[in-house]
N, C-alpha and C. Protein backbone atom coordinates (compact mmCIF):
# COMPACT_ATOMS: atom_id res chain seq x y z
N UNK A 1 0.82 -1.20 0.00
CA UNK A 1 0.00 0.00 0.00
C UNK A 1 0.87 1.27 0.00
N UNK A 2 1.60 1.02 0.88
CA UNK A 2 2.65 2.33 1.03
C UNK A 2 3.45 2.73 -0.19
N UNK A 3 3.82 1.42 -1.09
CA UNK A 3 4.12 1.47 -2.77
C UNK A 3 3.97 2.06 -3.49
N UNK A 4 2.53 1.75 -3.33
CA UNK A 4 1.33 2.32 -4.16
C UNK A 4 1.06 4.10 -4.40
N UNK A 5 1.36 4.33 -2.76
CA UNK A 5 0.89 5.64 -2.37
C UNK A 5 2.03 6.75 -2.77
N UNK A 6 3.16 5.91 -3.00
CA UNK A 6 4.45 6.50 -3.62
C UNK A 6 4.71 6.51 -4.67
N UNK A 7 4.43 5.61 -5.40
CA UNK A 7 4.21 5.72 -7.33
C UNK A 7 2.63 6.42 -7.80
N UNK A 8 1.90 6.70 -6.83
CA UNK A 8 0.90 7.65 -7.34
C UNK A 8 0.86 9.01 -7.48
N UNK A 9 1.74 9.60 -6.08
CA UNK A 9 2.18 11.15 -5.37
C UNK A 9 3.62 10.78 -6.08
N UNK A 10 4.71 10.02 -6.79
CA UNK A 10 5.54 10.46 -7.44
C UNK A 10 5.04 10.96 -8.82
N UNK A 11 4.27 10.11 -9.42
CA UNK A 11 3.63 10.39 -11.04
C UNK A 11 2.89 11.24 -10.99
N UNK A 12 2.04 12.06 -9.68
CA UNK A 12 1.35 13.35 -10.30
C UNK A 12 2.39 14.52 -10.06
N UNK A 13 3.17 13.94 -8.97
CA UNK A 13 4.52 15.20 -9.13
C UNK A 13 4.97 15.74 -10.62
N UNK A 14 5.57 14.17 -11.51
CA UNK A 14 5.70 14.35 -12.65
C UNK A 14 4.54 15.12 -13.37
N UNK A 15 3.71 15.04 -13.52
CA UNK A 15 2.63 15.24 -14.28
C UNK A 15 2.50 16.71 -14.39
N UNK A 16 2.66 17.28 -13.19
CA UNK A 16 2.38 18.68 -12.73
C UNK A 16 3.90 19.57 -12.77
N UNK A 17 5.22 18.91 -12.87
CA UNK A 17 6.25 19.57 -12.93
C UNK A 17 6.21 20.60 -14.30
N UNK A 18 5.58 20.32 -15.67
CA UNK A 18 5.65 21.16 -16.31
C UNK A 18 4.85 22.53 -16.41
N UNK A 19 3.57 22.45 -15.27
CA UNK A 19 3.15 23.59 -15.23
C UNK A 19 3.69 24.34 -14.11
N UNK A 20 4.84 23.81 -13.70
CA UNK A 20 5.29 25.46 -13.16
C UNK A 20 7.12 25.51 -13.57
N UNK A 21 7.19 25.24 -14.79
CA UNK A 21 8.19 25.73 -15.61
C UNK A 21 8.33 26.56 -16.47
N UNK A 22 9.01 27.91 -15.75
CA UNK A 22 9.39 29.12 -16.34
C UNK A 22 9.68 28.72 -18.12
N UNK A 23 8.69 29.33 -19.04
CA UNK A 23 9.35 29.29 -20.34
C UNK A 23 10.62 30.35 -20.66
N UNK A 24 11.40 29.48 -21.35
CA UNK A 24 12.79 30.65 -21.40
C UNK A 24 12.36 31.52 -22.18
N UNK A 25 13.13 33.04 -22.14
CA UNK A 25 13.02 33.74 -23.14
C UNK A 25 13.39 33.62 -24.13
N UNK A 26 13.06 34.64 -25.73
CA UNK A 26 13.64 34.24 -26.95
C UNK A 26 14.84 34.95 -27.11
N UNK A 27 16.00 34.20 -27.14
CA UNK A 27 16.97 35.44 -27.41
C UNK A 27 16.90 36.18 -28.31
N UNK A 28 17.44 37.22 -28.22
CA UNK A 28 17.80 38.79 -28.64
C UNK A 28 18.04 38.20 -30.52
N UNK A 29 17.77 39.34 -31.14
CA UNK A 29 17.61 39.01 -32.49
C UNK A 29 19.27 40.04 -32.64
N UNK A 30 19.60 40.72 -31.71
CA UNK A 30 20.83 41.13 -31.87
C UNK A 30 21.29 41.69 -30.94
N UNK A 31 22.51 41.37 -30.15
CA UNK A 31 22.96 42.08 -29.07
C UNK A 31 23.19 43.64 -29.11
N UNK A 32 22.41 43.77 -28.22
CA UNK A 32 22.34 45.81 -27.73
C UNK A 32 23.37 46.09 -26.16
N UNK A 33 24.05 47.14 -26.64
CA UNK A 33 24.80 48.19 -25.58
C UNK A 33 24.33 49.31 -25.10
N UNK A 34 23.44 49.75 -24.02
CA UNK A 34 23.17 50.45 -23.32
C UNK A 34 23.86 51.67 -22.76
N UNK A 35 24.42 52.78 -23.53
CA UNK A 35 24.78 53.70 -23.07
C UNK A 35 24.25 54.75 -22.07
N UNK A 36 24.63 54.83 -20.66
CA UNK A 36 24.09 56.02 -19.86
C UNK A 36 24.72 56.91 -19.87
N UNK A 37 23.96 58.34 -20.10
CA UNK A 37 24.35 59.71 -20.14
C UNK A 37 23.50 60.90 -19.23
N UNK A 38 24.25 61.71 -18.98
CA UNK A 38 23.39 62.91 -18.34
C UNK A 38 22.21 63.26 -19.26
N UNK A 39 22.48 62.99 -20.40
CA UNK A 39 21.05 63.70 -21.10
C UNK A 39 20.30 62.86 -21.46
N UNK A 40 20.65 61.36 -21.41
CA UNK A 40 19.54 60.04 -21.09
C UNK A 40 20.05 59.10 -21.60
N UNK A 41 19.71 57.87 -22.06
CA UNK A 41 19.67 56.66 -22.04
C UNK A 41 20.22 56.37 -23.55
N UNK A 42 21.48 55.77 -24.23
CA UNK A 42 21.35 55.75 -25.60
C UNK A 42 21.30 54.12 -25.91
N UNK A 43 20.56 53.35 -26.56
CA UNK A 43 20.60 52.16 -26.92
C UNK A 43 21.04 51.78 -28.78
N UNK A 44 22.07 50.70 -28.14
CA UNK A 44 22.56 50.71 -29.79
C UNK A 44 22.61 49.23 -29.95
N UNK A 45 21.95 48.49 -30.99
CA UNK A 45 22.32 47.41 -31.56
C UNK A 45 23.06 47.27 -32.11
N UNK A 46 24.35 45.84 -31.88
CA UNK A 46 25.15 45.60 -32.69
C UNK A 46 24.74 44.49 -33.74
N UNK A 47 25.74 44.64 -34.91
CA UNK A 47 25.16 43.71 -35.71
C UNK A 47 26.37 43.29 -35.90
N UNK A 48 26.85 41.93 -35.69
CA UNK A 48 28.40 41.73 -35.34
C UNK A 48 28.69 40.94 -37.07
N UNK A 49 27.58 40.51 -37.53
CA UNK A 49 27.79 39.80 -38.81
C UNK A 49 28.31 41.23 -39.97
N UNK A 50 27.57 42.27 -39.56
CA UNK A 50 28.19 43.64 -40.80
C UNK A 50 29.12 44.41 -40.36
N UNK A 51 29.36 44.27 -38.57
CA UNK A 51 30.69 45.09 -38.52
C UNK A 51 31.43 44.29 -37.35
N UNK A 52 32.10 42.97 -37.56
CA UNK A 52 33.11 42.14 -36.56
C UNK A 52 34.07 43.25 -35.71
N UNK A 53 34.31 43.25 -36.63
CA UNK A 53 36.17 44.49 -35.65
C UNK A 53 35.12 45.65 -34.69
N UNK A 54 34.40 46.75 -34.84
CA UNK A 54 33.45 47.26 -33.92
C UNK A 54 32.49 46.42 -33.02
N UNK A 55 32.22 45.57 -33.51
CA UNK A 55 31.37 44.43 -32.40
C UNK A 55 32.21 44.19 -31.42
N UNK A 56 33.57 43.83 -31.93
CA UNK A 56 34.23 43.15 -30.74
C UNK A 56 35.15 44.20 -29.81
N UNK A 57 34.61 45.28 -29.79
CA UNK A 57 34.44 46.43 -29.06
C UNK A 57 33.95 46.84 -27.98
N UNK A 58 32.44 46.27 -28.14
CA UNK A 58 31.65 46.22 -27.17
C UNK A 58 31.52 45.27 -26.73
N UNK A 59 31.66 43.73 -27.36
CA UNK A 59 31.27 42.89 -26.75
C UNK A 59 32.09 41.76 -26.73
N UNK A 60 32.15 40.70 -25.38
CA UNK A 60 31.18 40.90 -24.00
C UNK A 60 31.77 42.05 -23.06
N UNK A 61 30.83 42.91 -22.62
CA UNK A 61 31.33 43.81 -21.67
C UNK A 61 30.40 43.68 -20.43
């Protein structure tokens, strides 16, 4: 009985583990650098496939 009661409460564990799994996000369609300034916020996408040598400038920072 006690078996039983453990392969029933293990398999709805399973059952139920995928509804509380965070879906990942989609990554970034292109890595962006976040510049802060006194006069505000500048955001710049890199596009490392049209400019390598400046990509690897910023990134990873």
């Amino acid at each position: 009985m006690k078996f039983l009661m453990l392969a029933l409460s293990s398999a709805a564990l399973i059952a139920t583990a995928s509804a509380f799994a965070q879906p990942q996000p989609a990554p970034a369609a292109h890595p962006t650098v976040l510049f802060k300034t006194s006069q505000g916020d500048i955001k710049v996408d890199l596009y490392p496939e049209k400019a390598p040598r400046p990509w690897r400038t910023f990134w990873p920072m």
